[in-house]
Protein backbone atom coordinates (compact mmCIF):
# COMPACT_ATOMS: atom_id res chain seq x y z
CA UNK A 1 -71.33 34.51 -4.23
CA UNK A 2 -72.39 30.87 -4.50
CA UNK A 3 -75.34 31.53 -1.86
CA UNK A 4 -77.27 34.03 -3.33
CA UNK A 5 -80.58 34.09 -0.86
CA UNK A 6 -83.49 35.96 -2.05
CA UNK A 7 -86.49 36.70 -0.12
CA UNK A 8 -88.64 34.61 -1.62
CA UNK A 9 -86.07 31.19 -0.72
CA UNK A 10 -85.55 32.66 2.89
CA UNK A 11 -89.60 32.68 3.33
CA UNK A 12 -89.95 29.03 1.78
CA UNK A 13 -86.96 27.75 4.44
CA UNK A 14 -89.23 29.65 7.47
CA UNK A 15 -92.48 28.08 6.52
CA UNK A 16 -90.56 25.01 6.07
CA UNK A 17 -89.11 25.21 9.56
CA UNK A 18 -92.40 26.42 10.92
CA UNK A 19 -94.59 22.98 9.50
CA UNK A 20 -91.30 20.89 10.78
CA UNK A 21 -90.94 22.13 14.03
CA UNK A 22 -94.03 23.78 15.12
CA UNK A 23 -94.97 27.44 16.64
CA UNK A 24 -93.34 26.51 20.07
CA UNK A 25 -89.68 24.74 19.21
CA UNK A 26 -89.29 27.46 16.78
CA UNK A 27 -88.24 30.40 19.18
CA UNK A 28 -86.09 27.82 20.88
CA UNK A 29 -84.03 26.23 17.72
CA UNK A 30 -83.45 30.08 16.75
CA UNK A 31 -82.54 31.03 20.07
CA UNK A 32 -80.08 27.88 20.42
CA UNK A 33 -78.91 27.91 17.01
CA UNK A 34 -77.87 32.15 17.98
CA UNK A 35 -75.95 30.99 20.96
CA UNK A 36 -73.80 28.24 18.83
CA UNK A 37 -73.32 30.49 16.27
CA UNK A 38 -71.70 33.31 19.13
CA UNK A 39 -69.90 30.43 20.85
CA UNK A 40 -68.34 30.05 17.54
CA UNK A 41 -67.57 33.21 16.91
CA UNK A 42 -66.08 33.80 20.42
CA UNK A 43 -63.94 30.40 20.17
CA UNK A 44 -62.97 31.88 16.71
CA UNK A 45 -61.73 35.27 17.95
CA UNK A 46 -59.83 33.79 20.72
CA UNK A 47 -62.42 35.78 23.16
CA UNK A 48 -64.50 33.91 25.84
CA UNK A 49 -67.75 35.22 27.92
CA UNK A 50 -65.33 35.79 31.06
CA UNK A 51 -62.91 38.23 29.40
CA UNK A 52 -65.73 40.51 27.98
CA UNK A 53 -67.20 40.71 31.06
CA UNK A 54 -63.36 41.82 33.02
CA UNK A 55 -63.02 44.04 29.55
CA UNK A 56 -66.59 45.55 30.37
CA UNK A 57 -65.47 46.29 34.12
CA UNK A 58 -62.43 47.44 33.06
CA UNK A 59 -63.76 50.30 30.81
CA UNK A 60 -66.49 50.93 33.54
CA UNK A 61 -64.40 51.40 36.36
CA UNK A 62 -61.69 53.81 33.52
CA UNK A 63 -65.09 55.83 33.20
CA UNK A 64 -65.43 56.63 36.56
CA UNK A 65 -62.10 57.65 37.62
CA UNK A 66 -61.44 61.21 36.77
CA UNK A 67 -58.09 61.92 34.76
């Protein structure tokens, strides 16, 4: 793999990002950055926040209902 990460480069890029954006952004850029990256991976699936919700109802309601 071209990105081989170690721990010590993965603590250098959080202090980075800790002197560049500060104790309070940081939460908030990880936070944000987590949403885009599930947005993404929703739009890449084909799945969006609405039909895992009627999927999670779905199975909820099948759960209930003795067979």
């Amino acid at each position: 793999m071209p990105f081989n990460v170690g721990p010590l480069e993965l603590v250098i890029v959080l202090v980075i990002a800790l002197v560049i954006l500060g104790p309070k952004r940081l939460p908030e850029v990880g936070k944000s950055i987590g949403n885009g990256m599930r947005e993404f991976k929703d739009a890449i699936s084909g799945q969006s926040k609405d039909e895992d919700e009627d999927e999670i109802t779905t199975l909820k309601s099948s759960e209930r209902t003795p067979t």
